[in-house]
C-alpha atoms as a PDB file:
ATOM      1  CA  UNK A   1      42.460  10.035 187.712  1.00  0.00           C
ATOM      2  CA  UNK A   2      39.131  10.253 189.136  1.00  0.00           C
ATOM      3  CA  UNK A   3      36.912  13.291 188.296  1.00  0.00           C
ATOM      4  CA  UNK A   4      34.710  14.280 191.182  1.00  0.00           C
ATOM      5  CA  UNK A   5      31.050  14.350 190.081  1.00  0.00           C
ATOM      6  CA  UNK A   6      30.889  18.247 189.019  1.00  0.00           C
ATOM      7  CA  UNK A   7      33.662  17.879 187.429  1.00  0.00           C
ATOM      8  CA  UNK A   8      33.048  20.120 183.936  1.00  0.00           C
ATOM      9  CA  UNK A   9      36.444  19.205 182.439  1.00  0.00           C
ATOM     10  CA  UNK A  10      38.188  15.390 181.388  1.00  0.00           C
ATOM     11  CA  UNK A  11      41.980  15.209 180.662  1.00  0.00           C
ATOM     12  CA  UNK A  12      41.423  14.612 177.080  1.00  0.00           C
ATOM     13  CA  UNK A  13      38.985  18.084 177.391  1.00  0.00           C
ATOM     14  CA  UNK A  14      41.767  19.645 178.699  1.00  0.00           C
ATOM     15  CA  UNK A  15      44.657  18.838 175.868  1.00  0.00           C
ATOM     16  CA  UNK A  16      42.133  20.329 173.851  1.00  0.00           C
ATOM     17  CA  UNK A  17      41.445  23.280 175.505  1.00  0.00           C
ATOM     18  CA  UNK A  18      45.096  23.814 175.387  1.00  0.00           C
ATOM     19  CA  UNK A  19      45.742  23.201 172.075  1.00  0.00           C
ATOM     20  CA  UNK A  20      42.842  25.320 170.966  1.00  0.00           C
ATOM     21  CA  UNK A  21      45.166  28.350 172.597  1.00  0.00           C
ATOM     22  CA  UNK A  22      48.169  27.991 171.999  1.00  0.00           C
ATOM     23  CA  UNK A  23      48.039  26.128 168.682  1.00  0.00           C
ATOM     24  CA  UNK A  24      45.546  27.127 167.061  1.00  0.00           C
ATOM     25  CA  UNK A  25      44.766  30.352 167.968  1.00  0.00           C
ATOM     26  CA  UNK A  26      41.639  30.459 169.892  1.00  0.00           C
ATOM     27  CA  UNK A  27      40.907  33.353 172.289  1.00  0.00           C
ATOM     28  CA  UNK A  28      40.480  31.990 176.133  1.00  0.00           C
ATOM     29  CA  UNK A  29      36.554  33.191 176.102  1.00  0.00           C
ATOM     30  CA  UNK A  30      36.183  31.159 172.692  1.00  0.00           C
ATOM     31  CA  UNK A  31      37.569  27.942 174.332  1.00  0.00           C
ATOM     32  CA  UNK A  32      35.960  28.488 177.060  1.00  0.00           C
ATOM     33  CA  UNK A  33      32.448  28.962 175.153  1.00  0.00           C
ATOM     34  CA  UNK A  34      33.468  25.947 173.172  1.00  0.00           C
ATOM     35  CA  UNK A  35      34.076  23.455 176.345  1.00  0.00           C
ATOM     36  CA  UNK A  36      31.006  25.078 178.853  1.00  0.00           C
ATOM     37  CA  UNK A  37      33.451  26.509 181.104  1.00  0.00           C
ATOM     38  CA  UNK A  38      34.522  29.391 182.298  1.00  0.00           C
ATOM     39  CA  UNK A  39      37.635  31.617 181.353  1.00  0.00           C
ATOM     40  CA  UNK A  40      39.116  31.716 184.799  1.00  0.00           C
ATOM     41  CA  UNK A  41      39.488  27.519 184.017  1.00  0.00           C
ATOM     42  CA  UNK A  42      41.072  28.382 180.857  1.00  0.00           C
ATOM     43  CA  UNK A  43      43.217  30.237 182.348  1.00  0.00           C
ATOM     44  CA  UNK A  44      43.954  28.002 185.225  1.00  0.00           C
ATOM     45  CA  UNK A  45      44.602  25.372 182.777  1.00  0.00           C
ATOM     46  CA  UNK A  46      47.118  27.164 180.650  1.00  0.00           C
ATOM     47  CA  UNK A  47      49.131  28.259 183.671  1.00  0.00           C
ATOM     48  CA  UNK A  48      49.416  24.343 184.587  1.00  0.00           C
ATOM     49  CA  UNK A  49      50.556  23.420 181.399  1.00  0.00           C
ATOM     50  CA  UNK A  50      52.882  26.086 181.276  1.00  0.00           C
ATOM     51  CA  UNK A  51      53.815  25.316 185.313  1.00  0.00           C
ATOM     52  CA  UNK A  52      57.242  23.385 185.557  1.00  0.00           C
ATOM     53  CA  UNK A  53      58.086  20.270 186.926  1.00  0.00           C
ATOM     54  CA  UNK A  54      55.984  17.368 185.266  1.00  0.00           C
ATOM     55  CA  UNK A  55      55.278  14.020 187.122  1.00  0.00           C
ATOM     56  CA  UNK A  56      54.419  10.740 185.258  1.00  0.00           C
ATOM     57  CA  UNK A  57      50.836  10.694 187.170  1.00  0.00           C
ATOM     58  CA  UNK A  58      50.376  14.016 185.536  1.00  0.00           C
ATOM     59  CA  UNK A  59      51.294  12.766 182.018  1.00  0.00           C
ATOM     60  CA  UNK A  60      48.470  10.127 182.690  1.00  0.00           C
ATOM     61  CA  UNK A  61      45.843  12.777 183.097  1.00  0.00           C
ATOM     62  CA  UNK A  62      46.973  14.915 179.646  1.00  0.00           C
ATOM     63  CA  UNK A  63      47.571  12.231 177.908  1.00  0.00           C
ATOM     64  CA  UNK A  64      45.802   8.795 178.364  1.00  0.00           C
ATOM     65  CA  UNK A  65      47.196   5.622 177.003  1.00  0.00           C
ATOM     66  CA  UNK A  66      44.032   4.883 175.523  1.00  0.00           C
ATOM     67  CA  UNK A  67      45.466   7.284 172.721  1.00  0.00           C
ATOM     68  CA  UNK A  68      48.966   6.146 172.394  1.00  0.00           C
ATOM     69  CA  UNK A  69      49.923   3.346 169.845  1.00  0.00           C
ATOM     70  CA  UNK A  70      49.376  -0.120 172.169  1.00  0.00           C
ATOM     71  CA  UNK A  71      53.612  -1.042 171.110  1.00  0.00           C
ATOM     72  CA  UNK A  72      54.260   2.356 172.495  1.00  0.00           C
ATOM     73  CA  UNK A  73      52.021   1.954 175.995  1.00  0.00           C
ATOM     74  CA  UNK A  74      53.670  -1.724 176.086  1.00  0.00           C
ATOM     75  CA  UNK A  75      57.551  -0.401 175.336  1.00  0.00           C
ATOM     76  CA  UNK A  76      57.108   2.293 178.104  1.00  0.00           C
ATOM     77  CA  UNK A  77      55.525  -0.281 179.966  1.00  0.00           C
ATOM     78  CA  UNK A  78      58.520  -2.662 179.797  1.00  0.00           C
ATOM     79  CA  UNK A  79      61.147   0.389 180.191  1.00  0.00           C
ATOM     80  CA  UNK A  80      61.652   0.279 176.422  1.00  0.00           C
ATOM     81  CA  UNK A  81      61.382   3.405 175.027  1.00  0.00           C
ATOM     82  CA  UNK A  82      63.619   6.072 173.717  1.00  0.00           C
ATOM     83  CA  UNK A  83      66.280   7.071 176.398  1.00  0.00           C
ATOM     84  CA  UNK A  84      64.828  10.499 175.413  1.00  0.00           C
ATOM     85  CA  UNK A  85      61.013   9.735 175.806  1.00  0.00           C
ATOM     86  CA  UNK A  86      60.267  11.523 178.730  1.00  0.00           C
ATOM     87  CA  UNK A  87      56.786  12.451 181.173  1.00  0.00           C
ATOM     88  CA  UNK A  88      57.947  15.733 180.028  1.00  0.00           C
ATOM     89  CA  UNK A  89      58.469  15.426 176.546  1.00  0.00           C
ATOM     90  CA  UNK A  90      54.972  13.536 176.322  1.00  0.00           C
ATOM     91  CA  UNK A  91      52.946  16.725 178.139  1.00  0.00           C
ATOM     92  CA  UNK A  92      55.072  19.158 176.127  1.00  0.00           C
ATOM     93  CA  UNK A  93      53.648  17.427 172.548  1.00  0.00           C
ATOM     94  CA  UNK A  94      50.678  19.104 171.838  1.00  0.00           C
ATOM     95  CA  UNK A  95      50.930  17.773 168.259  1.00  0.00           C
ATOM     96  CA  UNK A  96      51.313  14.147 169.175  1.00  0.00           C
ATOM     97  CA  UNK A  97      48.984  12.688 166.151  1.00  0.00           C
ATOM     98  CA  UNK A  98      46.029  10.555 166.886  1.00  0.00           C
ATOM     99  CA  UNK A  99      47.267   8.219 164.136  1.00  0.00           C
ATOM    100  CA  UNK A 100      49.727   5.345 165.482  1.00  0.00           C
ATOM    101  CA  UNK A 101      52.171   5.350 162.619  1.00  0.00           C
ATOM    102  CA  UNK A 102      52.719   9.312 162.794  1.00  0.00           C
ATOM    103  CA  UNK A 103      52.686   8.995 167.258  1.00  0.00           C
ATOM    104  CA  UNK A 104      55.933   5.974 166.451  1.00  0.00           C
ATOM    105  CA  UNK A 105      57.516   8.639 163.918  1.00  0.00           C
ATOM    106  CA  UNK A 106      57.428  11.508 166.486  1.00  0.00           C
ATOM    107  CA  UNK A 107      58.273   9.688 169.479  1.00  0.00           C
ATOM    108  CA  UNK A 108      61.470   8.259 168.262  1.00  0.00           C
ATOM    109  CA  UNK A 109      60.062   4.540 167.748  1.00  0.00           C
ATOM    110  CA  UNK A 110      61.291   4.214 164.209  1.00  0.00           C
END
């Protein structure tokens, strides 16, 4: 996904923001402080994660392959995943580790 230049948020920005929230606690003005936005883009953010109906594209923009193991990216790649690894299980994982070994553990891979 392409940003347009005044862009003030990146997907990976924007899995933080969320987490900060809903995980860990933060108040919307204290993300918002944190990030140099504003609350209303909190906000708007939060109601899109919490909107229904997740695409793949959309899974691509919360969660970029760059941060998936590279056997995981090439599995879903080759339709060889988990029956139950879905664009919708993948958005919903807040807590989807940065570390490879702990991303095959959660996502079924082993």
């Amino acid at each position: 996904m392409n940003a347009h230049k005044n862009a003030r948020t990146t997907p990976y920005s924007r899995v933080v923001m969320v987490r900060r929230v809903l995980e860990e606690g933060w108040s919307a003005k204290d993300a918002a402080s944190a990030l140099a936005v504003s609350e209303r883009t909190v906000h708007k953010w939060l109601a899109r994660y919490r909107a229904a109906g997740v695409d793949d594209r959309h899974v691509s923009t919360v969660l970029p392959p760059a941060f998936l193991a590279p056997d995981i990216v090439e599995a879903v790649v080759k339709g060889m995943q988990p029956a139950d690894l879905a664009a919708t299980r993948l958005i919903r994982r807040l807590d989807l580790a940065l570390d490879w070994e702990t991303q095959r553990r959660q996502l079924g891979f082993k």
